[in-house]
Structures are given as structure tokens and as C-alpha cells.
N, C-alpha and C. Protein backbone atom coordinates (compact mmCIF):
# COMPACT_ATOMS: atom_id res chain seq x y z
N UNK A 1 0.85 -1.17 0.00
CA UNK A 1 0.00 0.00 0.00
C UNK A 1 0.89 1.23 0.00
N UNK A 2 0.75 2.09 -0.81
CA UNK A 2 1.36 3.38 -0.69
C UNK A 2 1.02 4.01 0.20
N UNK A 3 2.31 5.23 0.50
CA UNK A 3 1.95 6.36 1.79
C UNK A 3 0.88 7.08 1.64
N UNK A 4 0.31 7.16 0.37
CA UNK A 4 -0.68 7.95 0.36
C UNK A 4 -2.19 7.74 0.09
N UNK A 5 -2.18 6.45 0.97
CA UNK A 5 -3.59 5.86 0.69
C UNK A 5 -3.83 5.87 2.34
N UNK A 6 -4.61 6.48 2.89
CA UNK A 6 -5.18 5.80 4.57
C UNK A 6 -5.82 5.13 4.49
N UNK A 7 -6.25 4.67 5.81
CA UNK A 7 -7.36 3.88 5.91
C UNK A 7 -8.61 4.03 5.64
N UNK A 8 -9.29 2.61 5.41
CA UNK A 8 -10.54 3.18 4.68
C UNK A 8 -11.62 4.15 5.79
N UNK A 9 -11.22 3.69 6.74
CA UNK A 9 -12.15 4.51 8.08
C UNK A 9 -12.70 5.97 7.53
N UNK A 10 -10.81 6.54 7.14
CA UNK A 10 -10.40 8.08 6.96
C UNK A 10 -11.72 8.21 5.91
N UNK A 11 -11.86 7.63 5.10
CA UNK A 11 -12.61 7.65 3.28
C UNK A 11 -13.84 7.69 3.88
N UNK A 12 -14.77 7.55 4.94
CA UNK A 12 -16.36 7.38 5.17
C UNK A 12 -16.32 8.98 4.87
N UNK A 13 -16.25 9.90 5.02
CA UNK A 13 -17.08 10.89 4.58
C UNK A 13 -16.86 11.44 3.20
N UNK A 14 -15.90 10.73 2.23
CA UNK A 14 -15.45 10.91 1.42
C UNK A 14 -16.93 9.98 0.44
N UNK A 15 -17.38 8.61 1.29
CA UNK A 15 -18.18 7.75 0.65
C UNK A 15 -19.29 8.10 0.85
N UNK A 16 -19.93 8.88 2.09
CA UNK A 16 -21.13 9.68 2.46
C UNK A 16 -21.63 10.58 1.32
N UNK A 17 -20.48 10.95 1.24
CA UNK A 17 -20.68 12.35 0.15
C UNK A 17 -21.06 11.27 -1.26
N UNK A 18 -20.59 10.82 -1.74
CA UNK A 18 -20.34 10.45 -3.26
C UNK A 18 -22.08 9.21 -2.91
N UNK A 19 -22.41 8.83 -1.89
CA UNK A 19 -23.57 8.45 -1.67
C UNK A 19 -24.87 9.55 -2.16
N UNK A 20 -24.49 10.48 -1.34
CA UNK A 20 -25.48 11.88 -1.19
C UNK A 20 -25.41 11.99 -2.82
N UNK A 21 -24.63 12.10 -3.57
CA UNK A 21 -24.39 12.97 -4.72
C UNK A 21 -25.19 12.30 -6.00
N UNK A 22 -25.44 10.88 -5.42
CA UNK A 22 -26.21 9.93 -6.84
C UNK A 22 -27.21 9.49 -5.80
N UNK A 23 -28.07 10.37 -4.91
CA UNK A 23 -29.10 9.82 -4.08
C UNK A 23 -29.26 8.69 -3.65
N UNK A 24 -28.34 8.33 -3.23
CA UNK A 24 -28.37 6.43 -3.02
C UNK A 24 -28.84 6.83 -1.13
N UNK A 25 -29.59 6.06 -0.71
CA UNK A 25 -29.47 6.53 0.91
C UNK A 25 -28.20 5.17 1.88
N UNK A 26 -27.83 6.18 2.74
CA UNK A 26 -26.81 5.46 3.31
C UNK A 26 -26.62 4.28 3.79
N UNK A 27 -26.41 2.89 3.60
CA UNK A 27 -26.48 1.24 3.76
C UNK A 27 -25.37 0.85 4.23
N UNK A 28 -25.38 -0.15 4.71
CA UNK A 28 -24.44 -0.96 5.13
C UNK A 28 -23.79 -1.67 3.96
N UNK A 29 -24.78 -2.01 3.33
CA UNK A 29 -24.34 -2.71 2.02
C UNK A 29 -23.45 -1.83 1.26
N UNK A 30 -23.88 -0.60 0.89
CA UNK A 30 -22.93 0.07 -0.09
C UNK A 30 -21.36 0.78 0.82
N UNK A 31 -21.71 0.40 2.04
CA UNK A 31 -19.96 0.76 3.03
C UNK A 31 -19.62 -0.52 2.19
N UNK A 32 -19.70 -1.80 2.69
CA UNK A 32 -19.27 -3.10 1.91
C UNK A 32 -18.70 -3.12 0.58
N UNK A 33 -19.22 -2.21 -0.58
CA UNK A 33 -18.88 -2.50 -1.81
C UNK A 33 -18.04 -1.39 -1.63
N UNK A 34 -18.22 -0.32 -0.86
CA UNK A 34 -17.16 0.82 -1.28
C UNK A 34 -16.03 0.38 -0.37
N UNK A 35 -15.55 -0.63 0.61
CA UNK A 35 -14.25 -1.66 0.89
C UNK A 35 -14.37 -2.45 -0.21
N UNK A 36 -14.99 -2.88 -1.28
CA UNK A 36 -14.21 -3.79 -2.21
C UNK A 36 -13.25 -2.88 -3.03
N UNK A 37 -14.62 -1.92 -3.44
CA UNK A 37 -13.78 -0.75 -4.77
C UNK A 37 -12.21 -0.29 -4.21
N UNK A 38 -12.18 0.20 -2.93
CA UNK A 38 -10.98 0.72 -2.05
C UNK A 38 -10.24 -0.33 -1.90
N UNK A 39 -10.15 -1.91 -1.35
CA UNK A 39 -9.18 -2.68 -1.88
C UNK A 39 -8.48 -2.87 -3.33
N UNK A 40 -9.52 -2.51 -4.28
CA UNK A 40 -9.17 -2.74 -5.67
C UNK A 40 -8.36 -1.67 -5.62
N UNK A 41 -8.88 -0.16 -5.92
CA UNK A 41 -8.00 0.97 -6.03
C UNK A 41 -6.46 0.89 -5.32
N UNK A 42 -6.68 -0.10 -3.89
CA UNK A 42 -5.21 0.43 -3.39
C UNK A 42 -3.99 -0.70 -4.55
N UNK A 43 -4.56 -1.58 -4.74
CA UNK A 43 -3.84 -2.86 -5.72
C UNK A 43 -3.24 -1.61 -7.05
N UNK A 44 -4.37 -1.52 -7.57
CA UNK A 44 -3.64 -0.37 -9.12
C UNK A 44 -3.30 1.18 -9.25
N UNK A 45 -3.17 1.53 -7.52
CA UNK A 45 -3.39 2.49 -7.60
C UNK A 45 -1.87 3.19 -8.39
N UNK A 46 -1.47 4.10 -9.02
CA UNK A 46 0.03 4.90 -9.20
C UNK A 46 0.24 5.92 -8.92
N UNK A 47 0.78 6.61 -7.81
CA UNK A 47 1.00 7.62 -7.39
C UNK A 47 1.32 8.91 -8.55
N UNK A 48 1.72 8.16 -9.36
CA UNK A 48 2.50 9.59 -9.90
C UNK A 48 1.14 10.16 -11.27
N UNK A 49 0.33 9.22 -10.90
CA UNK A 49 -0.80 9.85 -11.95
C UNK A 49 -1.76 10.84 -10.99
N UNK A 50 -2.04 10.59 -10.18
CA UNK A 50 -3.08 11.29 -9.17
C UNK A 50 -2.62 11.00 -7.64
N UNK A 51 -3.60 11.90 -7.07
CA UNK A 51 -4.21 11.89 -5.30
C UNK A 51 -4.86 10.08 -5.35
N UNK A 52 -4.71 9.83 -4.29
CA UNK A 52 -5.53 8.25 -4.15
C UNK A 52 -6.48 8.38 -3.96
N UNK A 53 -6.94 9.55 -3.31
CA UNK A 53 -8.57 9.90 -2.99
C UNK A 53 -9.37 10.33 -4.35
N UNK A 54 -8.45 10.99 -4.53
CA UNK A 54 -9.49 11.28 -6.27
C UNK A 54 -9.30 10.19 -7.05
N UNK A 55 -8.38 9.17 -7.46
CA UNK A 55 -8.49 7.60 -7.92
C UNK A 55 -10.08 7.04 -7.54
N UNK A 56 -9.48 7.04 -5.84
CA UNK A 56 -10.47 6.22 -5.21
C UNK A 56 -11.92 6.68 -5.59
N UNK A 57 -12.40 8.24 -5.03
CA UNK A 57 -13.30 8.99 -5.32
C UNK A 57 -14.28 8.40 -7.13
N UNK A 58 -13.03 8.50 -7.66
CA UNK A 58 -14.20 8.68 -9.37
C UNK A 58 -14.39 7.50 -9.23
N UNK A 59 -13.53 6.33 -8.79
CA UNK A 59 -13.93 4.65 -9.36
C UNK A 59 -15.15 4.66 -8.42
N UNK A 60 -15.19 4.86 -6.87
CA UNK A 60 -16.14 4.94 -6.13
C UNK A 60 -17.74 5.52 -6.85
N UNK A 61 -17.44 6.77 -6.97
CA UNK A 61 -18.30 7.21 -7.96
C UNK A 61 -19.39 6.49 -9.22
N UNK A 62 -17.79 6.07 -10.38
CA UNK A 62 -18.83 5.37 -11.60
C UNK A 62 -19.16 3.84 -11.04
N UNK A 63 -18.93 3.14 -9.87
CA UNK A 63 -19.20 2.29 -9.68
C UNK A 63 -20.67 2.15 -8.63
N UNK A 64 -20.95 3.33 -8.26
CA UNK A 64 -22.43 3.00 -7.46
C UNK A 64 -23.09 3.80 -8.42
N UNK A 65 -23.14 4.87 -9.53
CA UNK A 65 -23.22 5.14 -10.54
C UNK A 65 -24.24 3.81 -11.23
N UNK A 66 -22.62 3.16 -11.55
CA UNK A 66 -23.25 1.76 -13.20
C UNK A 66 -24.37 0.78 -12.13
N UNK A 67 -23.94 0.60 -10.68
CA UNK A 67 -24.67 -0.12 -9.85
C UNK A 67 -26.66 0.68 -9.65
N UNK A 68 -26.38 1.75 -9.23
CA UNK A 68 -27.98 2.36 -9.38
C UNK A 68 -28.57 2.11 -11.14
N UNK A 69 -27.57 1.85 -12.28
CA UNK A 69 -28.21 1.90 -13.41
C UNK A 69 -28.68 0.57 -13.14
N UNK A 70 -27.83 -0.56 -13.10
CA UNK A 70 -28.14 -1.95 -13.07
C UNK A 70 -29.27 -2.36 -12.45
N UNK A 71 -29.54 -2.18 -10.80
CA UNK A 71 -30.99 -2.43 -10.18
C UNK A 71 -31.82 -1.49 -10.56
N UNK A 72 -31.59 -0.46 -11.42
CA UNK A 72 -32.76 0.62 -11.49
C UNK A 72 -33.37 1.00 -10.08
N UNK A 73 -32.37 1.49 -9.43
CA UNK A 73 -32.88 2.12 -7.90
C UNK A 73 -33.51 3.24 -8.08
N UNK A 74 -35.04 3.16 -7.36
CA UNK A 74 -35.75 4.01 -7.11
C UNK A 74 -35.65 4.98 -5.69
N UNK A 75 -35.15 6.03 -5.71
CA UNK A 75 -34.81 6.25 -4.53
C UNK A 75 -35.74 7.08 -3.71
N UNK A 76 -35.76 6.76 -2.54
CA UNK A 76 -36.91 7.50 -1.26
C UNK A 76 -36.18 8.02 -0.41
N UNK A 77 -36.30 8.95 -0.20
CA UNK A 77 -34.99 9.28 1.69
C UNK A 77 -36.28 9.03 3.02
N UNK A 78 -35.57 8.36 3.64
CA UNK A 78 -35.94 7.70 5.01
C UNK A 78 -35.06 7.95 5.46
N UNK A 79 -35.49 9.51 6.16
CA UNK A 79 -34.34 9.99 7.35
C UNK A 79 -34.29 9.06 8.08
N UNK A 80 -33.03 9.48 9.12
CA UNK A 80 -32.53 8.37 9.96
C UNK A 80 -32.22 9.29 11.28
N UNK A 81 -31.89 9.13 12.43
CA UNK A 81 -31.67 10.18 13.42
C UNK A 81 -30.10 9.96 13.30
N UNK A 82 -29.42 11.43 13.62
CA UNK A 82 -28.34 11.05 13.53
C UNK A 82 -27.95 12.24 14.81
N UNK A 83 -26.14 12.31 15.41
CA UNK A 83 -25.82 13.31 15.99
C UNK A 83 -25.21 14.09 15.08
N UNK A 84 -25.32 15.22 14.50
CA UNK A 84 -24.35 16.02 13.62
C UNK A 84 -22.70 16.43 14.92
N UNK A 85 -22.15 16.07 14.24
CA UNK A 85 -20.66 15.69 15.23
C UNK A 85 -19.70 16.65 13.95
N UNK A 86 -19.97 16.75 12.75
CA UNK A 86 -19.09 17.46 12.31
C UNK A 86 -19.41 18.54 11.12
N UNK A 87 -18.40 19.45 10.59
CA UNK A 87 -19.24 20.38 9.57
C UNK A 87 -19.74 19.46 8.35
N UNK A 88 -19.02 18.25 7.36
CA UNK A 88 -19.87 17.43 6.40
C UNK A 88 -21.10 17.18 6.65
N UNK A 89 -21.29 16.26 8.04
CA UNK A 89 -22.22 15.67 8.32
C UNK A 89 -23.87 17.19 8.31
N UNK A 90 -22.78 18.01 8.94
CA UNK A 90 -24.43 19.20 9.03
C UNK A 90 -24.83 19.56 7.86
N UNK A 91 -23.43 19.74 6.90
CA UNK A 91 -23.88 20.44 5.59
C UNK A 91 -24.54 19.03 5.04
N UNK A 92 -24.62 17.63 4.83
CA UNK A 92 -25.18 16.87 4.08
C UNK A 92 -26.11 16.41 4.87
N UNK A 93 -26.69 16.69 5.74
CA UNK A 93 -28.13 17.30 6.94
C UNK A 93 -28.95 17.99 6.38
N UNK A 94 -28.28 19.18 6.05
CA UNK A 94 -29.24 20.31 5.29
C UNK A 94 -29.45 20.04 3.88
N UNK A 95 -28.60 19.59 3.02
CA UNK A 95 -29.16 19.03 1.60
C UNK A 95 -30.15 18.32 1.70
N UNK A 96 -29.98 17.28 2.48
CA UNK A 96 -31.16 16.17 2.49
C UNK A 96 -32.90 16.91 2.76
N UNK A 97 -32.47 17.94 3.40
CA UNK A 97 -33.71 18.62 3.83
C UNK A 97 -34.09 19.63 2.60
N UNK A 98 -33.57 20.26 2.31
CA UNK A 98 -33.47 21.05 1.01
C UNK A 98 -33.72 20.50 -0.29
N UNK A 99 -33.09 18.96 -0.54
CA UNK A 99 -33.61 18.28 -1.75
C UNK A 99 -34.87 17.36 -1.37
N UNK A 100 -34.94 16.89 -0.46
CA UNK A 100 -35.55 15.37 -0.67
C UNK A 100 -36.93 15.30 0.38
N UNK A 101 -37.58 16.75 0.74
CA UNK A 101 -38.27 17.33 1.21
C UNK A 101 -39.57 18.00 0.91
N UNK A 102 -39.45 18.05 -0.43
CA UNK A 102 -40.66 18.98 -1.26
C UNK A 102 -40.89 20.03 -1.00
N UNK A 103 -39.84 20.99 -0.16
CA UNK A 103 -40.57 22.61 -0.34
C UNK A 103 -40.22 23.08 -1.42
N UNK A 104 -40.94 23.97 -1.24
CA UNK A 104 -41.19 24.78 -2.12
C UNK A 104 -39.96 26.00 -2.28
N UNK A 105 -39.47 26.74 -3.00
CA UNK A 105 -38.60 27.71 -3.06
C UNK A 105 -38.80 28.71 -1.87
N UNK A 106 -39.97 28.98 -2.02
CA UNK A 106 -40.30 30.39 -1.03
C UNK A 106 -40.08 29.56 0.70
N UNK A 107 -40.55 28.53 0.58
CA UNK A 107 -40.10 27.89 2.30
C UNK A 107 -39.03 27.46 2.33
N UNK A 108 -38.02 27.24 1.47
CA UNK A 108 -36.75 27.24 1.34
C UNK A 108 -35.78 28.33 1.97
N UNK A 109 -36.65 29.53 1.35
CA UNK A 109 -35.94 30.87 1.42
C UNK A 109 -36.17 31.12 2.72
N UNK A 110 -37.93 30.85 3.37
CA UNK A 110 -38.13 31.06 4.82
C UNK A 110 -37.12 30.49 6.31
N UNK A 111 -36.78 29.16 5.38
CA UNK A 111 -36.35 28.43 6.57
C UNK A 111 -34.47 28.88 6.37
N UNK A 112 -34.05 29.28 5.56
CA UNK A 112 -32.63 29.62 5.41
C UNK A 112 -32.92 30.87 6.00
N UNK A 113 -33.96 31.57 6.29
CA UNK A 113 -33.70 32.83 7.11
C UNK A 113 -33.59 32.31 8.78
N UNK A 114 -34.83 31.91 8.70
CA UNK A 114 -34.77 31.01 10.29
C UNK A 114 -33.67 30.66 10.67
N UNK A 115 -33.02 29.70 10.22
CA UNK A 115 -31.65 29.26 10.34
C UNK A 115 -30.83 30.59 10.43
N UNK A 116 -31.07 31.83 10.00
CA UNK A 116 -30.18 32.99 10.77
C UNK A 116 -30.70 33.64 11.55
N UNK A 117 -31.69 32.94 12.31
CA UNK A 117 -32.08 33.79 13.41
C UNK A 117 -32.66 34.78 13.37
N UNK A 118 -33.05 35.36 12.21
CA UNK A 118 -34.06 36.38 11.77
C UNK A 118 -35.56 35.61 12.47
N UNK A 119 -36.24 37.14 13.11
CA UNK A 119 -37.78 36.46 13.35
C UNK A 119 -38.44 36.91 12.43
N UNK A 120 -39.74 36.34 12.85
CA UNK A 120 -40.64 36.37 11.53
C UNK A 120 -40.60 37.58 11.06
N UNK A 121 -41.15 38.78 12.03
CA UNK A 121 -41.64 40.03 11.30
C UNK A 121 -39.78 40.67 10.52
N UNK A 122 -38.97 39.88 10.78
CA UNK A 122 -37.56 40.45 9.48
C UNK A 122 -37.89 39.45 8.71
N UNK A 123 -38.49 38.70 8.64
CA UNK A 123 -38.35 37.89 7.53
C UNK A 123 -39.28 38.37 6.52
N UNK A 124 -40.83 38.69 7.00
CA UNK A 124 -41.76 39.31 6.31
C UNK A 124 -41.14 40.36 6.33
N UNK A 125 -40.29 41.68 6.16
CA UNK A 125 -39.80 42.76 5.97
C UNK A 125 -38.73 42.44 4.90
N UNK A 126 -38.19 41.62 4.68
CA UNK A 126 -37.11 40.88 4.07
C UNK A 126 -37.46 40.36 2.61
N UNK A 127 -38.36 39.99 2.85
CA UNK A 127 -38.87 39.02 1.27
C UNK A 127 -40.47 39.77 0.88
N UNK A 128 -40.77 40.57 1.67
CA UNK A 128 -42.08 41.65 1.32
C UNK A 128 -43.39 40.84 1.60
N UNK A 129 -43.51 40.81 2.52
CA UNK A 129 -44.84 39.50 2.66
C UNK A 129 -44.99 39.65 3.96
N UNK A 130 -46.58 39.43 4.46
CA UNK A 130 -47.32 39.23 5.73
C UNK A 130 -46.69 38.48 6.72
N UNK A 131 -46.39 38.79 8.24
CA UNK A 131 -45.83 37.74 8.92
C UNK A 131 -46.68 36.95 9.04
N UNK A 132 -48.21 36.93 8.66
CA UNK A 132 -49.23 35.70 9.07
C UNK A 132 -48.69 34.82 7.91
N UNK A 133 -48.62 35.06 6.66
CA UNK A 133 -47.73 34.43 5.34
C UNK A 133 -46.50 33.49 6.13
N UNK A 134 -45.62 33.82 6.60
CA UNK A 134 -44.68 33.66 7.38
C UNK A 134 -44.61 32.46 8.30
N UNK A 135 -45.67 33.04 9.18
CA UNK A 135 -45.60 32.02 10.14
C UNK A 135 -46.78 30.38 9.38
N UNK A 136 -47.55 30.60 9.00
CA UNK A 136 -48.30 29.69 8.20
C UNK A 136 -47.19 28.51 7.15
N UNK A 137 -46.48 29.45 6.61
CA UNK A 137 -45.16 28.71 5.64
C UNK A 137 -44.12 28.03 6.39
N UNK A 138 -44.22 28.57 7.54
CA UNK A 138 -43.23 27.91 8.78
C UNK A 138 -43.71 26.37 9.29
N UNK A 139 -44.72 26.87 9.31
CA UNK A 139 -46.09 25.73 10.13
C UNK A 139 -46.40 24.58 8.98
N UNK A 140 -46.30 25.21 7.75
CA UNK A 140 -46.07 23.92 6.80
C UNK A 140 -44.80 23.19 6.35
N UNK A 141 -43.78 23.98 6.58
CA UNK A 141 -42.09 23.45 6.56
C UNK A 141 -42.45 22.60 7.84
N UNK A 142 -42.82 23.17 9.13
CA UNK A 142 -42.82 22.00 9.87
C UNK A 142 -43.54 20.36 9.87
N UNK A 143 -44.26 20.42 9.49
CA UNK A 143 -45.50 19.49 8.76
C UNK A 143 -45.00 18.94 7.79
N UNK A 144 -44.11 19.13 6.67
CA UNK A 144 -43.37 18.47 5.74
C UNK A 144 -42.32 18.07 6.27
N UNK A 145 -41.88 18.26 6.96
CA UNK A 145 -40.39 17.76 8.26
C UNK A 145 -41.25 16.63 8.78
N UNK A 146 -42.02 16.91 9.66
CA UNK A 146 -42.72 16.05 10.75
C UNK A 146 -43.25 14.30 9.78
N UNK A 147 -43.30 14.93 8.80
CA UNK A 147 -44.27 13.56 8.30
C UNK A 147 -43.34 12.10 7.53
N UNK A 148 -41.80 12.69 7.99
CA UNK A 148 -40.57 11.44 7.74
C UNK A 148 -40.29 11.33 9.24
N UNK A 149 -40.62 11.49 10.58
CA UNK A 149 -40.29 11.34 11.91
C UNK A 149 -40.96 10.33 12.53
């Protein structure tokens, strides 16, 4: 193994991500295949062509890629509870909520204000709209949250 391959441990948020990125939701099964792909990569890997992570990364990639073509995975997100312990994990927290959620743009925009701590009546001052607008769009972001819990 070259110096510049770690352990596969190091690579889980490297495989989180490249999960998130072709909507696959997170399995045990696909940690499993992404230790086969990462044994393979460390066997051919050549330093002097690339990073091992970006090796590793694209084969990782076109291989759950050609794999979602093969079963024709239909994908659903079934949140899961998790502790957010680091900045990846929060930022691919908030995608999941942002894509795989169904709001709408405008409760998008509501709840990225929320998230700065703006209250309602800056938010209705902010985007030109009723705080009853506001709080109602809040009350349905919550209700579209609530109904994967």
C-alpha cells in the first residue's frame, strides 16, 4: 500500500458524500462495496498519476453510478436520526432537507432565514410578505419535516 492511501475509516465521509451525490441513501451494504472498490484501487493504484482519494473517489463514484443503473434504484430518503458531530455531516443534513423534502422555493428561502435567526416580522420585511404568510409557511415546513419522523 502506498503512503498515500489511509485507511478506509479516513474515506467514510469521502463515501457519504459520493452516496449523497447519486441519491443512493446510506447502507451498510454500499460501506461493503465501497471496501471492495478501495481494496481494488489500493492494488492499481500509481502515485505519480493522481491523489488516491481522487483515484479512489471517481472509481467509487462510476461504480455506485453503473450499480444504481443496473438495479434501477428508485430512490426515497428515510431519514434516519443522527448526531451532527461534524461540519460534512451538518452540511449533508441540510441538503437532504433542502432536496428530498418537497418545499417549495419560497419555504426554502423562509427556513434559510430562520436558520439565521431572523424572526418572523424580518423575515416578512425581508422578502415583502405578511408575517401571518410567514408564520403559516413555517407551520407547513414544519409538517413536511414532521411527516418522515
Amino acid at each position: 500500500m502506498s503512503t498515500q492511501c489511509l485507511n478506509f475509516v479516513s474515506y467514510y465521509p469521502l463515501i457519504y458524500h459520493t452516496l449523497h451525490k447519486l441519491q443512493l441513501p446510506p447502507h451498510e451494504d454500499y460501506l461493503q462495496d465501497a471496501y471492495l472498490v478501495y481494496a481494488k484501487c489500493v492494488k492499481r493504484y500509481q502515485s505519480e498519476r493522481c491523489k488516491f482519494s481522487t483515484y479512489f473517489s471517481y472509481q467509487l463514484f462510476y461504480y455506485y453510478k453503473s450499480l444504481k443503473r443496473k438495479i434501477n434504484i428508485s430512490y426515497t430518503f428515510v431519514p434516519t436520526t443522527f448526531v451532527v458531530n461534524d461540519q460534512l455531516d451538518e452540511q449533508l443534513f441540510w441538503y437532504d432537507i433542502y432536496t428530498n423534502y418537497g418545499l417549495t422555493d419560497f419555504e426554502k428561502e423562509i427556513l434559510s432565514l430562520t436558520l439565521l435567526h431572523y424572526t418572523i416580522e424580518e423575515i416578512a420585511h425581508k422578502i415583502k410578505s405578511s408575517p401571518s404568510t410567514i408564520k403559516r409557511k413555517r407551520n407547513s415546513i414544519k409538517n413536511k419535516l414532521s411527516e418522515f419522523n
